[in-house]
Each structure stands twice: as structure tokens, then as C-alpha cells.
C-alpha atoms as a PDB file:
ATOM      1  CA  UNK A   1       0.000   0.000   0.000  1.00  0.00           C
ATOM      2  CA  UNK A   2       3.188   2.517   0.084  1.00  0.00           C
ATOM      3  CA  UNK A   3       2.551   2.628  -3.473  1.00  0.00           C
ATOM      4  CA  UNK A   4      -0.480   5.046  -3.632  1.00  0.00           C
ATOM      5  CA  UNK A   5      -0.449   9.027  -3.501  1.00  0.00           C
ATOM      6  CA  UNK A   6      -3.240  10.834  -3.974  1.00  0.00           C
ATOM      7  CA  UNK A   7      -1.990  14.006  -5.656  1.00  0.00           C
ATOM      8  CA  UNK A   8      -3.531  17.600  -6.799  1.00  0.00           C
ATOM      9  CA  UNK A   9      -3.248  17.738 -10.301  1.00  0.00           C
ATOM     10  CA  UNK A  10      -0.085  20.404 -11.461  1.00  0.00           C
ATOM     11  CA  UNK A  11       0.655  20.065 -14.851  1.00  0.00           C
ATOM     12  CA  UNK A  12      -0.838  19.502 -18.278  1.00  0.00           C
ATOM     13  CA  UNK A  13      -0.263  15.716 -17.980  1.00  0.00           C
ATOM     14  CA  UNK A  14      -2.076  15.501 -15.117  1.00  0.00           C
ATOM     15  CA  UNK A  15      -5.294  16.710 -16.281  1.00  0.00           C
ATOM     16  CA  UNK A  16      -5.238  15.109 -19.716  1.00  0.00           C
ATOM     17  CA  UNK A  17      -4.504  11.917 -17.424  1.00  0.00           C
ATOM     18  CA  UNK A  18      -7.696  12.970 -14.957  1.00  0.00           C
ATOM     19  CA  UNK A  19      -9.624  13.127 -18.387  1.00  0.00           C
ATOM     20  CA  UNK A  20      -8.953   9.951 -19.538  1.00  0.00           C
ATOM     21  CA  UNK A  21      -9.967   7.800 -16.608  1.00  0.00           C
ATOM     22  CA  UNK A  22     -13.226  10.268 -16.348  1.00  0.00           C
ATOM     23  CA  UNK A  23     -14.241   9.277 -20.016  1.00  0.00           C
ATOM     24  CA  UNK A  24     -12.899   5.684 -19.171  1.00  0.00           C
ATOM     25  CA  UNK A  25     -15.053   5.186 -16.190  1.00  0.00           C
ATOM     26  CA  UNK A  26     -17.480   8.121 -15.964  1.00  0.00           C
ATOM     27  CA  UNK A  27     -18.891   9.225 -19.229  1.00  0.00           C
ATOM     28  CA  UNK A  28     -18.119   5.728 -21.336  1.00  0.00           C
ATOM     29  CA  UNK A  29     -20.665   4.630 -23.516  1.00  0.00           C
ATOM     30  CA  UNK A  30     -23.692   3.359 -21.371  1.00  0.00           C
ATOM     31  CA  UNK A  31     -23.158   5.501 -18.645  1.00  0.00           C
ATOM     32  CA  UNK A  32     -23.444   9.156 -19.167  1.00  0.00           C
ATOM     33  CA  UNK A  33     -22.014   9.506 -22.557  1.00  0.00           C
ATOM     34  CA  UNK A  34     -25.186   8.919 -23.885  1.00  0.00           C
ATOM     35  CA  UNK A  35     -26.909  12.322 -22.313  1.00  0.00           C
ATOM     36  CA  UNK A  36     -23.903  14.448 -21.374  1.00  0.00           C
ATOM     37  CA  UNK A  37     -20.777  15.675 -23.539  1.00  0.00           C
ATOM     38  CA  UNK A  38     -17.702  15.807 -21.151  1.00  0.00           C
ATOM     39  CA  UNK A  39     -16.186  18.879 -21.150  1.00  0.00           C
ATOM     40  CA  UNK A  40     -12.795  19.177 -20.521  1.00  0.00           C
ATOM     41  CA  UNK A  41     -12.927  22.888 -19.715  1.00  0.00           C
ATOM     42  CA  UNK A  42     -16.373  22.709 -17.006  1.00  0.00           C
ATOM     43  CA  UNK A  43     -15.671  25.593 -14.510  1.00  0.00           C
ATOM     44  CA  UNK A  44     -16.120  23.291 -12.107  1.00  0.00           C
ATOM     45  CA  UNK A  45     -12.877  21.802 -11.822  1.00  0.00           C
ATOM     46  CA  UNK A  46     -11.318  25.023 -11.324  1.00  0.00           C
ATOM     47  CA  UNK A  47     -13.470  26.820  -9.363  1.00  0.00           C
ATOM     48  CA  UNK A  48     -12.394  28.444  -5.885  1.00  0.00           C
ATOM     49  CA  UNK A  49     -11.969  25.420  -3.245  1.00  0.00           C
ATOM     50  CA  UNK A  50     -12.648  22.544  -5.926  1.00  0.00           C
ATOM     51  CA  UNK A  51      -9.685  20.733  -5.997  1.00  0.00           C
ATOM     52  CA  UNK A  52      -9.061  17.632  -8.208  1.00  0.00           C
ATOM     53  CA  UNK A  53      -6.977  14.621  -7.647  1.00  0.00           C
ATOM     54  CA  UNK A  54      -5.293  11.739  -9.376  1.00  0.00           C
ATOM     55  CA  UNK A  55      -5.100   8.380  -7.320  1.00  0.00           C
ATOM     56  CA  UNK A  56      -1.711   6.920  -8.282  1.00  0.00           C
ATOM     57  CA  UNK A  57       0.282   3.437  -7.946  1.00  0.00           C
ATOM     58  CA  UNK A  58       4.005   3.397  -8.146  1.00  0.00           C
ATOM     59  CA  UNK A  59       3.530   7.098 -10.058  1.00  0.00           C
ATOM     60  CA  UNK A  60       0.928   5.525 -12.691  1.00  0.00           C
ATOM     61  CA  UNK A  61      -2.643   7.487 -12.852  1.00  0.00           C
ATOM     62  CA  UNK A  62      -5.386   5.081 -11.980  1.00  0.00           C
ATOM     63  CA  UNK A  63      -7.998   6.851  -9.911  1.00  0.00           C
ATOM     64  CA  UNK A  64      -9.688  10.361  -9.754  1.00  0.00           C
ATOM     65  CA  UNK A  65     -11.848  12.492  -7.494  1.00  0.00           C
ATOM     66  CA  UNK A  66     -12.472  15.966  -6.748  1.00  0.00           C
ATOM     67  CA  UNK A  67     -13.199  17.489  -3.260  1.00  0.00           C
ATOM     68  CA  UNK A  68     -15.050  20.479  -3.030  1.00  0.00           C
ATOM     69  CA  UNK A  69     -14.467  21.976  -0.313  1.00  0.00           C
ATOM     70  CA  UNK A  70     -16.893  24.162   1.986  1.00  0.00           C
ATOM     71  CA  UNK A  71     -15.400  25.278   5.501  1.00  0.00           C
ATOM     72  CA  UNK A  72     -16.108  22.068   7.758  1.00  0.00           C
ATOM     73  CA  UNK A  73     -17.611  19.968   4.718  1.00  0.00           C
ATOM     74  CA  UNK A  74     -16.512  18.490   1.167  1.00  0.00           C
ATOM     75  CA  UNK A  75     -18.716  17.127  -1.497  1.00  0.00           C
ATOM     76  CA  UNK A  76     -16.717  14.387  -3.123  1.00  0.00           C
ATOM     77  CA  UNK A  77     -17.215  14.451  -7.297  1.00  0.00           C
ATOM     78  CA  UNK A  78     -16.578  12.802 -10.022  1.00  0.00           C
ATOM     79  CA  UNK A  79     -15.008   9.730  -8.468  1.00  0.00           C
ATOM     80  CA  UNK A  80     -13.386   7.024 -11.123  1.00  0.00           C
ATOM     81  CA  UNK A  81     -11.304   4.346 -11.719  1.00  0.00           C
ATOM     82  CA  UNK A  82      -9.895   2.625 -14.513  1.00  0.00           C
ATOM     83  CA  UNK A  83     -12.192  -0.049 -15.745  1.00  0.00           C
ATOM     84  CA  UNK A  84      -9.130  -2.364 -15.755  1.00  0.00           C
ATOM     85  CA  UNK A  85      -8.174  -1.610 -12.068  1.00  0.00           C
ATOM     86  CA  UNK A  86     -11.796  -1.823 -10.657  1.00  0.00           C
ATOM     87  CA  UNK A  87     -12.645  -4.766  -8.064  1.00  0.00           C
ATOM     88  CA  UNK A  88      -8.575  -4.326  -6.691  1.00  0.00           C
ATOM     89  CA  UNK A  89      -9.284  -2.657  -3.697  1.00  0.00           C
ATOM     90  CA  UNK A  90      -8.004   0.649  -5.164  1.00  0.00           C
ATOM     91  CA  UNK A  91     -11.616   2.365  -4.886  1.00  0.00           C
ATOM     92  CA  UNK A  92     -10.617   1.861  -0.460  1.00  0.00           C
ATOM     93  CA  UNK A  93      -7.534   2.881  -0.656  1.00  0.00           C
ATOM     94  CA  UNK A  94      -8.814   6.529  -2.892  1.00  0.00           C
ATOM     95  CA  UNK A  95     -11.757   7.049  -0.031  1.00  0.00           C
ATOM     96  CA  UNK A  96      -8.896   6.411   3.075  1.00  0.00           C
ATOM     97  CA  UNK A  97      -6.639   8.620   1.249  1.00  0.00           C
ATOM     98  CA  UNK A  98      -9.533  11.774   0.637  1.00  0.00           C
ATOM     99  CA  UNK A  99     -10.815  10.942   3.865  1.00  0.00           C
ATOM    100  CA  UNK A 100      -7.108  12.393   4.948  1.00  0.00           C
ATOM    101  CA  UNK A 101      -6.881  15.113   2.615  1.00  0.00           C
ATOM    102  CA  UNK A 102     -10.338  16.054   4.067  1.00  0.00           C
ATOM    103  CA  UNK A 103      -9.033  16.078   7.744  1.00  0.00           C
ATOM    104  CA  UNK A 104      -6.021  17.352   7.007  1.00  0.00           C
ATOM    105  CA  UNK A 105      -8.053  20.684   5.789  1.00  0.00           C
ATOM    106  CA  UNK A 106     -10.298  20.690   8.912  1.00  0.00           C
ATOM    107  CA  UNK A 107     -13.516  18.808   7.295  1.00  0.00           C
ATOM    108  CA  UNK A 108     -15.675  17.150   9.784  1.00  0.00           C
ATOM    109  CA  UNK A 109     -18.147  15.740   7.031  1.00  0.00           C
ATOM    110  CA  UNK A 110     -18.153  14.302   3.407  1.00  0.00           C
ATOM    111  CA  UNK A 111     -20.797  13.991   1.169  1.00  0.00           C
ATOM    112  CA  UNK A 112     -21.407  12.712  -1.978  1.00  0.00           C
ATOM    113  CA  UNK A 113     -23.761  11.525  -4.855  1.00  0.00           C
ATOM    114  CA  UNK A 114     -23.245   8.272  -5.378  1.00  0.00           C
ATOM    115  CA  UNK A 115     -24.122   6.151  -8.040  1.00  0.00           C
ATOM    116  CA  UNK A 116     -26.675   3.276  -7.285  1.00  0.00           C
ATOM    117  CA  UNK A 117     -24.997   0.871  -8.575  1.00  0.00           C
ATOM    118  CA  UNK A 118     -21.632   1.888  -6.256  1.00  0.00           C
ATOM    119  CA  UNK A 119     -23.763   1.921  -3.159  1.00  0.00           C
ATOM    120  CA  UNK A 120     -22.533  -1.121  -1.641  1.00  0.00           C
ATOM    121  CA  UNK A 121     -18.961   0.281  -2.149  1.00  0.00           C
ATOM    122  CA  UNK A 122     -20.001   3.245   0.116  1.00  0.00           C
ATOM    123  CA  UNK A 123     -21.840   1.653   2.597  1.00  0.00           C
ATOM    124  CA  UNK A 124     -18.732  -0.551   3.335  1.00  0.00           C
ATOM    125  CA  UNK A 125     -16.624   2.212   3.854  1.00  0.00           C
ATOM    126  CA  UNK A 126     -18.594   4.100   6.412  1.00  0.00           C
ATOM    127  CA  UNK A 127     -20.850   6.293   4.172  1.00  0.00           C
ATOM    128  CA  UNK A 128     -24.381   6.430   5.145  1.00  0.00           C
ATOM    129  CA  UNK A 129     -27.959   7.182   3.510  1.00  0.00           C
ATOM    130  CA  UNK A 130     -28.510  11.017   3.879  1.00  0.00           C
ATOM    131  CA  UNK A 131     -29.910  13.498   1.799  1.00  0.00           C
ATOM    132  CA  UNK A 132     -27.711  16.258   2.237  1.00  0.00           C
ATOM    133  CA  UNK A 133     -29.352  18.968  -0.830  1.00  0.00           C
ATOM    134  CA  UNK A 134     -32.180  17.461  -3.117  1.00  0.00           C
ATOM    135  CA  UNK A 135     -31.937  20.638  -5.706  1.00  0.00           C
ATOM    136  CA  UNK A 136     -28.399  18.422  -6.855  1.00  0.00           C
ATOM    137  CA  UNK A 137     -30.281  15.577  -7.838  1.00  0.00           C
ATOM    138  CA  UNK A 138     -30.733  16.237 -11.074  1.00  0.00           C
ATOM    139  CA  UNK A 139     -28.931  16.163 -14.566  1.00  0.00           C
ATOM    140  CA  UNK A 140     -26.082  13.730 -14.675  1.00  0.00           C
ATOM    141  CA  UNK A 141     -26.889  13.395 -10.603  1.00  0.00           C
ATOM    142  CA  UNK A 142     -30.888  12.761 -11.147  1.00  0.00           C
ATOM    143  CA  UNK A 143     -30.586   8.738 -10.683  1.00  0.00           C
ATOM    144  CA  UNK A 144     -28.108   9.033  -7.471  1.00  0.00           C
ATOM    145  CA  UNK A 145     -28.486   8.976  -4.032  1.00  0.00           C
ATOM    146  CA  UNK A 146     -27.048  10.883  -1.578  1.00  0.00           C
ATOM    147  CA  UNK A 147     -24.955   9.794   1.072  1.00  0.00           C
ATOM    148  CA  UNK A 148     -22.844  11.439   4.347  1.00  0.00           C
ATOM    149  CA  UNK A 149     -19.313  10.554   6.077  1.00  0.00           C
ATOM    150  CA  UNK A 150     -18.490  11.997   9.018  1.00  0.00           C
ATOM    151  CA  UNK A 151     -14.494  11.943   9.732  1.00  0.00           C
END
């Protein structure tokens, strides 16, 4: 487990790498390619106190998230991994690791709109049930259900 880091994006290469897994995992056909274009440029990403991340093993890209940050709570986005490193217990080790970034910057709760189908993921690592802002459910969130983490 020495092997993971889970970096801010800095350079060009990172966010063409933070790209690829998102169209890899989030917006591949079948999922929400089908009713959203990805945009590479959404505010969003750079907005004040959204911060993105690459999950990394031995320096290779593999995972992604971005924590927005809002004094004593995050919203955790756009969470991927490669396709061909799902079901290796990297998904774990990319909450454990946020979960420290969050602390580390003084949050006291996560939240996050997860997908159904990634609910038992969450569950198992301490998320819980909670609607935390119903106006967010919609758009590419509309089918997800929210969940909470206190740290």
C-alpha cells in the first residue's frame, strides 16, 4: 500500500490523465455519454476550493476524485477508476486517502452523490444514507443517491 499518492493535479499531464480515466469510467458509452458531452474545460474543476486529484500506484494514474471543499464539509465528485483496475481494492484505498486530505483541511463531514450501482462500495466504507441537498439531484446526478461521512 506505500505505493499510492493521492496528488492535486499540477501540470498539463495531469489533467489530460484525470480526463482519460473520467471518459474511461465516468462518461463511457452506457453511462453518461449517452446524455452528457464531457467537457474538458467545465468551470467546475477550477473553481475556488474545488480541488481535483489523481489516485496513483508506483507514479501511474489510476484513480480520480475531486473534493469540493466548503469550511467544515466536502462534497466528493466525479469519483473514477480505470475499468481495468476496478474490483482491486483501489476504490478503499482513494476514499482512506480523501478521507485524509479532508481532515487534514479541517472537514468534519463528506458527502457525496453516489451512483446506485456503487452503493454497496459506500456503505462498506462508512458512508451512510442522507440526503444532504435534493436541488443536486438532477442532470447527470438525477438517478443518485445521496450519502454522508463523518471523519
Amino acid at each position: 500500500m506505500t505505493g499510492y499518492v493521492l496528488r492535486r493535479l499540477a501540470t498539463d499531464a495531469d489533467w489530460q490523465a484525470m480526463h482519460a480515466i473520467r471518459r474511461d469510467t465516468l462518461f463511457a458509452p452506457g453511462r453518461h455519454a449517452d446524455t452528457v458531452v464531457y467537457d474538458e474545460n467545465h468551470p467546475h474543476d477550477r473553481a475556488d476550493g474545488h480541488v481535483p486529484f489523481l489516485l496513483e500506484l508506483d507514479g501511474r494514474p489510476i484513480g480520480v476524485v475531486r473534493l469540493d471543499f466548503h469550511r467544515e464539509t466536502a462534497v466528493v465528485r466525479l469519483v473514477g477508476m480505470l475499468t481495468a483496475e476496478q474490483g482491486r481494492g483501489h476504490g478503499r484505498m482513494l476514499d482512506a486517502l480523501a478521507v485524509h486530505e479532508a481532515k487534514r483541511r479541517g472537514v468534519r463531514l463528506l458527502q457525496v452523490n453516489a451512483a446506485r450501482t456503487a452503493l454497496g462500495f459506500y456503505e462498506k466504507n462508512g458512508w451512510q444514507q442522507q440526503v444532504w441537498d435534493a436541488e443536486e439531484l438532477v442532470g447527470i446526478a438525477s438517478k443518485c443517491v445521496q450519502m454522508v461521512k463523518p471523519i
